[in-house]
N, C-alpha and C. Protein backbone atom coordinates (compact mmCIF):
# COMPACT_ATOMS: atom_id res chain seq x y z
N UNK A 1 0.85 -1.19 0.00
CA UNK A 1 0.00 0.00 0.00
C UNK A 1 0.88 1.24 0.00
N UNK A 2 0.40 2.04 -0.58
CA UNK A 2 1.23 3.30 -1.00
C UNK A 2 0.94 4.53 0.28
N UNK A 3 1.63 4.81 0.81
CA UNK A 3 1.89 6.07 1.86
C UNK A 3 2.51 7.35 1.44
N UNK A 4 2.09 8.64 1.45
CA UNK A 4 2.60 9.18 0.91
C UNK A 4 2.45 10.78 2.17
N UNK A 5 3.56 10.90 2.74
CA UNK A 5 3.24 11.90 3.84
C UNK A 5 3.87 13.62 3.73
N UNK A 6 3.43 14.48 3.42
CA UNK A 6 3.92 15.25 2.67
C UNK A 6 4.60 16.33 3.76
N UNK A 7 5.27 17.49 3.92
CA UNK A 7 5.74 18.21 5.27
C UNK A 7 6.18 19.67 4.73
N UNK A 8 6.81 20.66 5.05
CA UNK A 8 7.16 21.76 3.80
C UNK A 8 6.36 22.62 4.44
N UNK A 9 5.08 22.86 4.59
CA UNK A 9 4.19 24.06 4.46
C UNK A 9 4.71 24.92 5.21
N UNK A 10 3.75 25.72 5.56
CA UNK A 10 3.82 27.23 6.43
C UNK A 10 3.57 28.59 5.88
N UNK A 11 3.73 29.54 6.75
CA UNK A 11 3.78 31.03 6.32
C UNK A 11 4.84 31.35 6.06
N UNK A 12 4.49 32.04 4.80
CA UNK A 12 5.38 32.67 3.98
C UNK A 12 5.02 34.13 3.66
N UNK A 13 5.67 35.34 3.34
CA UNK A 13 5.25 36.56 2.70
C UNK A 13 5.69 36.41 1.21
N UNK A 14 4.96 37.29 0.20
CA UNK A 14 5.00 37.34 -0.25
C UNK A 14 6.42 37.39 -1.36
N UNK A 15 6.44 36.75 -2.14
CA UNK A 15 7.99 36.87 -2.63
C UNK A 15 9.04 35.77 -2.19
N UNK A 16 8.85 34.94 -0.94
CA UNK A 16 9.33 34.20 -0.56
C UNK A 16 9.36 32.70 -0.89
N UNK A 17 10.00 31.71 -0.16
CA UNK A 17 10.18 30.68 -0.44
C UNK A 17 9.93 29.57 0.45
N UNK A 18 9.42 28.31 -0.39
CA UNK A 18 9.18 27.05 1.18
C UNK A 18 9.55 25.90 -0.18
N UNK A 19 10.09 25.19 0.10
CA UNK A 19 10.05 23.75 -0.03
C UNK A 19 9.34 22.82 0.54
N UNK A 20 8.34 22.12 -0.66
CA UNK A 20 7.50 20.90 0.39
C UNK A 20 8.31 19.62 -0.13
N UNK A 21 8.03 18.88 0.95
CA UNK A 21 8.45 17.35 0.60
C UNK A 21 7.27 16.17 0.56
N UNK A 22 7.35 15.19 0.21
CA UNK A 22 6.74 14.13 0.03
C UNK A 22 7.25 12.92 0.26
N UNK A 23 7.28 12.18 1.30
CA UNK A 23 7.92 10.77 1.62
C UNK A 23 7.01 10.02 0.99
N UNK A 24 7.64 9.00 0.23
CA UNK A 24 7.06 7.98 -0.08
C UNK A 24 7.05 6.70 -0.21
N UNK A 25 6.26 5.52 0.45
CA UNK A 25 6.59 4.11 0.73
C UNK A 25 5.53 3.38 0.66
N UNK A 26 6.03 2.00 0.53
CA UNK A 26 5.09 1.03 0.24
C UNK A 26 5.16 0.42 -0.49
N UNK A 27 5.88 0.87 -2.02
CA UNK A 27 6.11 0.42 -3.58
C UNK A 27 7.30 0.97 -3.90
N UNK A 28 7.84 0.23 -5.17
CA UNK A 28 8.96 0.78 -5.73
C UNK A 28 8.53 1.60 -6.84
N UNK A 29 8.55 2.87 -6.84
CA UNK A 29 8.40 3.90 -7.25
C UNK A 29 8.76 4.00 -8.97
N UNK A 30 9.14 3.55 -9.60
CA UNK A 30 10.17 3.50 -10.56
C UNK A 30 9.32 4.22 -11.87
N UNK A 31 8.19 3.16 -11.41
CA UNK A 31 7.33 3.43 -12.84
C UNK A 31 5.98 4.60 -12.44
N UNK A 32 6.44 5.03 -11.78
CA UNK A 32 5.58 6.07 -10.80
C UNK A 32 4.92 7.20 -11.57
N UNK A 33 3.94 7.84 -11.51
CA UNK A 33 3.57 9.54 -11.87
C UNK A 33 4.10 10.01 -10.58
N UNK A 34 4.50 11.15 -10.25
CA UNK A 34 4.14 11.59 -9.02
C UNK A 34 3.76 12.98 -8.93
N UNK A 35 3.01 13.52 -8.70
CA UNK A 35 2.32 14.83 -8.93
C UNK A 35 2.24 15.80 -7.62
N UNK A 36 2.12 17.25 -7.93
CA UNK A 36 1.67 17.67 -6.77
C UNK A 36 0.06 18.57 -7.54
N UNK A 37 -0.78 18.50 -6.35
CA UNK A 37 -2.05 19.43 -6.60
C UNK A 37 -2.44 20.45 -5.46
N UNK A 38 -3.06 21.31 -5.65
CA UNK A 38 -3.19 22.32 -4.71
C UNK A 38 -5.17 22.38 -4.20
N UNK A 39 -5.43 22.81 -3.35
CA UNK A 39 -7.01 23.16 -2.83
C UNK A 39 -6.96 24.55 -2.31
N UNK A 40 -7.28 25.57 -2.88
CA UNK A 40 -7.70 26.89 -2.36
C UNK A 40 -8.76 26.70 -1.32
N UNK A 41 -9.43 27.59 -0.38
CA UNK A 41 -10.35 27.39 0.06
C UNK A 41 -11.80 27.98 -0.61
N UNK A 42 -12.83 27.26 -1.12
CA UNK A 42 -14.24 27.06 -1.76
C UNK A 42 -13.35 27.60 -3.64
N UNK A 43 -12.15 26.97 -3.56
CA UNK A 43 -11.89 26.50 -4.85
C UNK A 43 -11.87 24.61 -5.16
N UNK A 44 -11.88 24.56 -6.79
CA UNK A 44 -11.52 22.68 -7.33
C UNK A 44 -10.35 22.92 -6.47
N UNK A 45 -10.01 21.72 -6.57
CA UNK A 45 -8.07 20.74 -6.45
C UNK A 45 -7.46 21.31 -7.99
N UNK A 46 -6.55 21.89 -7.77
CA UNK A 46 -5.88 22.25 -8.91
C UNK A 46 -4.51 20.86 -8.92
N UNK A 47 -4.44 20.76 -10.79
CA UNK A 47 -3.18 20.64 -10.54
C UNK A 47 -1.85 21.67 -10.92
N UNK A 48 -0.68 21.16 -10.26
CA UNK A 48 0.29 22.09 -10.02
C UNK A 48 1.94 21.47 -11.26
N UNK A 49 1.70 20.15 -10.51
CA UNK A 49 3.53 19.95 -11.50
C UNK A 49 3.13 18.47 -11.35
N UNK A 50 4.01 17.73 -12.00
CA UNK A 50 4.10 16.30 -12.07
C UNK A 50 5.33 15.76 -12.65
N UNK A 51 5.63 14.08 -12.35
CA UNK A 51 6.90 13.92 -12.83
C UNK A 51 6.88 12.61 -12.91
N UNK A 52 7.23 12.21 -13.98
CA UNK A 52 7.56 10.77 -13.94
C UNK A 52 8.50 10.28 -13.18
N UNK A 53 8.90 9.43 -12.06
CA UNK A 53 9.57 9.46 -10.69
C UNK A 53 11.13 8.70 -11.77
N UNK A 54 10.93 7.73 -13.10
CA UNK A 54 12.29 7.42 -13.27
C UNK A 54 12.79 8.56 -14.56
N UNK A 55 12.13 9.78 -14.26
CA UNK A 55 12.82 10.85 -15.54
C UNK A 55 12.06 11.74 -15.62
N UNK A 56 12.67 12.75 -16.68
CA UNK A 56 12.24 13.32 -17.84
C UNK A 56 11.41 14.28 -17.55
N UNK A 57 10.57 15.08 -18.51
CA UNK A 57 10.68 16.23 -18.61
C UNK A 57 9.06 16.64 -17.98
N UNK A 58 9.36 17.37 -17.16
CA UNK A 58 8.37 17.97 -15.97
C UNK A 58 7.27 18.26 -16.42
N UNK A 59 6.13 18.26 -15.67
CA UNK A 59 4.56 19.06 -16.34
C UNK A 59 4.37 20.52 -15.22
N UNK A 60 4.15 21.33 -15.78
CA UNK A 60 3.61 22.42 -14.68
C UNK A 60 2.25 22.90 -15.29
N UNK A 61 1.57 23.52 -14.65
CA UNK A 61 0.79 24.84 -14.62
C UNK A 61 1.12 25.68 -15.03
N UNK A 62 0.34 26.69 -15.97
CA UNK A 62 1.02 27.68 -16.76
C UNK A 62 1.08 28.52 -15.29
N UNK A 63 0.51 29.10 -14.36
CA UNK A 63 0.87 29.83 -13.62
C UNK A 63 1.78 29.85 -12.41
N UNK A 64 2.63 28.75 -12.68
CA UNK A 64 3.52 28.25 -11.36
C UNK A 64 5.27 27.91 -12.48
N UNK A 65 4.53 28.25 -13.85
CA UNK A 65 6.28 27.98 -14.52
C UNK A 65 7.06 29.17 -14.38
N UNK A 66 8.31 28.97 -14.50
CA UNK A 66 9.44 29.91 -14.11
C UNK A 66 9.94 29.94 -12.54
N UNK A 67 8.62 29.41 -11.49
CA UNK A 67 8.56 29.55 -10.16
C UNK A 67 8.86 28.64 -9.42
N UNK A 68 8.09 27.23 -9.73
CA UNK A 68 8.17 26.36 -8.80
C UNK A 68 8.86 25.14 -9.88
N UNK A 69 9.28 24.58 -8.72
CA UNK A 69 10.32 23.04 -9.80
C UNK A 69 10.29 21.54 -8.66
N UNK A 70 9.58 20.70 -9.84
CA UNK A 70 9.38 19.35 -9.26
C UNK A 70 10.69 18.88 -9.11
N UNK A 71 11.22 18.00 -8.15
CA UNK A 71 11.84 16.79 -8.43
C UNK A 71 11.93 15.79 -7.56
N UNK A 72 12.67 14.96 -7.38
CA UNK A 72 12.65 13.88 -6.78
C UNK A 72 13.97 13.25 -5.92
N UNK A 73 14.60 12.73 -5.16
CA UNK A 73 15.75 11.85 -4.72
C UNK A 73 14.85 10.46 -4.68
N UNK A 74 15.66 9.76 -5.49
CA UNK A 74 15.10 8.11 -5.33
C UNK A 74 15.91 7.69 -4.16
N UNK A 75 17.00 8.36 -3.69
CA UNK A 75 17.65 7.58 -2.47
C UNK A 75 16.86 7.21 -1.48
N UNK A 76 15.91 8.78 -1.38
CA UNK A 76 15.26 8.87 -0.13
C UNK A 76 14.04 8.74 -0.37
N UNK A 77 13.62 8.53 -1.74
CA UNK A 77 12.01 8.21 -2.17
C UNK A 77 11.13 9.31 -1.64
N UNK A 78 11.50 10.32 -1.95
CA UNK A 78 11.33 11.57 -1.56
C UNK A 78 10.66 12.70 -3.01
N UNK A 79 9.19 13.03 -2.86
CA UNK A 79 9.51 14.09 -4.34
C UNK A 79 9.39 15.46 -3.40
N UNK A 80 9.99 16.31 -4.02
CA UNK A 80 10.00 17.85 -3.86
C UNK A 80 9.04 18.71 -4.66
N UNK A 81 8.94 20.16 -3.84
CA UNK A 81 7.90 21.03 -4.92
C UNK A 81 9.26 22.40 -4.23
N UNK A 82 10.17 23.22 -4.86
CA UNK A 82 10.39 23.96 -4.52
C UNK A 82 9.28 25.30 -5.05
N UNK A 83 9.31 26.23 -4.19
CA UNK A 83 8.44 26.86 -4.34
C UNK A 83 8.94 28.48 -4.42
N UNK A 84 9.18 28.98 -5.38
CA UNK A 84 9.79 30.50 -5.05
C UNK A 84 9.03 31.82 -5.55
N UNK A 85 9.32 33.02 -5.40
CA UNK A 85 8.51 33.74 -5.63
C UNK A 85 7.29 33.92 -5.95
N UNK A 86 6.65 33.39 -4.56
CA UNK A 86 5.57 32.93 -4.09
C UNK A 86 4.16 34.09 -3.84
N UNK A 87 3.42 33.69 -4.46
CA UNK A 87 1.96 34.84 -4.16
C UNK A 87 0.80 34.44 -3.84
N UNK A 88 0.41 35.64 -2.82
CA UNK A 88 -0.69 35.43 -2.34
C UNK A 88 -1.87 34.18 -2.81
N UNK A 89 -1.89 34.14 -4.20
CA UNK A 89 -2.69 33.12 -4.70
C UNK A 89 -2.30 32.15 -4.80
N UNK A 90 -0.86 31.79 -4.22
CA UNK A 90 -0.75 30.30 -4.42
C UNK A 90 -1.18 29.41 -2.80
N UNK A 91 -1.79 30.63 -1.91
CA UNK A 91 -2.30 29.88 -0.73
C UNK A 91 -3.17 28.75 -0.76
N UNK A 92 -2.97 27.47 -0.51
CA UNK A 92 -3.55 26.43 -0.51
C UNK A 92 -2.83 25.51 0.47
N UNK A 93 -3.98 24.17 0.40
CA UNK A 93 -3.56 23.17 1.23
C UNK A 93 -2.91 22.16 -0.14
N UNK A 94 -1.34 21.67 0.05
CA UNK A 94 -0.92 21.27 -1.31
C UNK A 94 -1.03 19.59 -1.24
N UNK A 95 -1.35 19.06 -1.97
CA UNK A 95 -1.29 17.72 -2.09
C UNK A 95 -0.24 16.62 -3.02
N UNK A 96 0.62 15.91 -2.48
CA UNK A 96 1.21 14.91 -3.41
C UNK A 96 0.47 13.86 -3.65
N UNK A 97 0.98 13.13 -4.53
CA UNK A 97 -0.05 11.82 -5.43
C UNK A 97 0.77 11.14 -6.12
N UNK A 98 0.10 9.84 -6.41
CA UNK A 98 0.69 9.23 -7.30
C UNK A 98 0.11 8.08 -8.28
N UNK A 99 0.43 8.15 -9.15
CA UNK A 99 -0.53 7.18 -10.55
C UNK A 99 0.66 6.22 -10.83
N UNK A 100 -0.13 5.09 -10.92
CA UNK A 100 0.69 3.90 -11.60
C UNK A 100 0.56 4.16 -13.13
N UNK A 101 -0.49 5.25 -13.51
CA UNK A 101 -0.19 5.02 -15.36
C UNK A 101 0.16 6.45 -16.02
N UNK A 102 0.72 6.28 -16.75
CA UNK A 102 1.46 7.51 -17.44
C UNK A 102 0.67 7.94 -18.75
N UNK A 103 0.20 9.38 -18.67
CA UNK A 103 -0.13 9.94 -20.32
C UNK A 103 -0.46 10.93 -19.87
N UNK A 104 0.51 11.73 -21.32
CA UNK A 104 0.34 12.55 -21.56
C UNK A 104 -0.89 13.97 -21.17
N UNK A 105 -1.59 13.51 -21.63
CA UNK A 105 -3.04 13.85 -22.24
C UNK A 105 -3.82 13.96 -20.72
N UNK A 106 -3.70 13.53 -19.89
CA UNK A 106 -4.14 13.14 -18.18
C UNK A 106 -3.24 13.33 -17.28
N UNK A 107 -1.84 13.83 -17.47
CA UNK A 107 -1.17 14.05 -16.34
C UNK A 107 -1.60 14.75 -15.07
N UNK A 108 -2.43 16.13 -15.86
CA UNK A 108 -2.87 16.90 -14.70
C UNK A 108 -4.54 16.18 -14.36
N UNK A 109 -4.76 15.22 -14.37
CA UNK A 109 -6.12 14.94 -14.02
C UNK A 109 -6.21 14.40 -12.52
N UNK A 110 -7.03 14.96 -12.07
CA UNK A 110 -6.55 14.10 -10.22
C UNK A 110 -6.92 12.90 -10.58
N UNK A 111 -8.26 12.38 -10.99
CA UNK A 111 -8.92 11.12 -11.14
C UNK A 111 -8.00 10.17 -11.50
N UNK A 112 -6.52 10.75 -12.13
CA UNK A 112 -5.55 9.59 -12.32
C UNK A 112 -5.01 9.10 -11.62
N UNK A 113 -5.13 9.75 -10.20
CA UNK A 113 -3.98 9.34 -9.44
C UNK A 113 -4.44 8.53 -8.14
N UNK A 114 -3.76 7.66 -7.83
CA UNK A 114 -4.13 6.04 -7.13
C UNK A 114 -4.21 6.42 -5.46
N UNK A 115 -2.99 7.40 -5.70
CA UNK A 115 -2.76 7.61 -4.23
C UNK A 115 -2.70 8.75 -3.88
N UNK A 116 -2.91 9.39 -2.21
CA UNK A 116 -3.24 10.71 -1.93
C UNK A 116 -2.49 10.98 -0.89
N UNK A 117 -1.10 11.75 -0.49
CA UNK A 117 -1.07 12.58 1.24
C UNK A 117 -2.29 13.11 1.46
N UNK A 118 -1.47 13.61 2.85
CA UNK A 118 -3.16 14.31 3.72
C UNK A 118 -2.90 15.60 3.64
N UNK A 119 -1.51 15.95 3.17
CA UNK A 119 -2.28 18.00 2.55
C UNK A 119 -1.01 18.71 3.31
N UNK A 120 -0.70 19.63 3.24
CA UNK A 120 0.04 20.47 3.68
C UNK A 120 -0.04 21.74 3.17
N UNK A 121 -0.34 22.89 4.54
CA UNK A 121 -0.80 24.41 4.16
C UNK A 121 0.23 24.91 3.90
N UNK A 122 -0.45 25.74 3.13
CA UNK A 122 0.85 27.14 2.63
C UNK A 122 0.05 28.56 2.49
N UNK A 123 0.39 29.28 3.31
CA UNK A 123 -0.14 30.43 3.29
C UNK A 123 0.92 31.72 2.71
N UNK A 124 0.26 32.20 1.82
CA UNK A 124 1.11 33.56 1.71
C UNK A 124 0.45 34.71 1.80
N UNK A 125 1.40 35.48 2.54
CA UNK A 125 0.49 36.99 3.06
C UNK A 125 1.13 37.79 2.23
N UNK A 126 0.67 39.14 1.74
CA UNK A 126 0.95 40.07 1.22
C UNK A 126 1.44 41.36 1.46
């Protein structure tokens, strides 16, 4: 069974920076999606970035490129969301995930993804 416990959040001002993390266990990851998504409050689940856990070339959100950058350590089975020049609107509770199937066309779809953390806030003040 897939566990996925995510940590990172907090207050931030505007302009600033947080790194979230994502531990992950249970499976060998290899052939993995691993995604992050966001929940505003009385907004959908957005998605944010994604990554195929053995490579290659990242998915973002048009409004989080230039800013934030997925990646991963397989040592530590660990994915990352660095997060920088950060705004008010990216306040949410953020979520990691993960899909056993890969495409294109559905990366950013939550419904793809098998598995869920339990959320981690990020607030940015202005």
């Amino acid at each position: 069974q897939v566990q996925l416990v995510e940590s990172g959040g907090g207050l931030v001002q505007a302009g600033g920076s947080l790194r979230l993390s994502c531990a992950a266990s249970g499976r060998t990851f290899s052939g993995y999606v691993m995604g992050w998504f966001r929940q505003a409050p009385g907004k959908e689940r957005e998605f944010v970035a994604a990554l195929r856990w053995r490579g290659g070339t990242p998915y973002y959100v048009d409004s989080v490129k230039g800013r934030f950058t997925i990646s991963r350590n397989n040592a530590k089975n660990t994915l990352y969301l660095q997060m920088n020049s950060l705004k008010p609107e990216d306040t949410a509770v953020y979520y990691c995930a993960a899909s056993t199937r890969y495409a294109v066309n559905s990366i950013s779809l939550g419904h793809e993804y098998d598995s869920w953390g339990q959320g981690t806030q990020v607030t940015v003040s202005s």
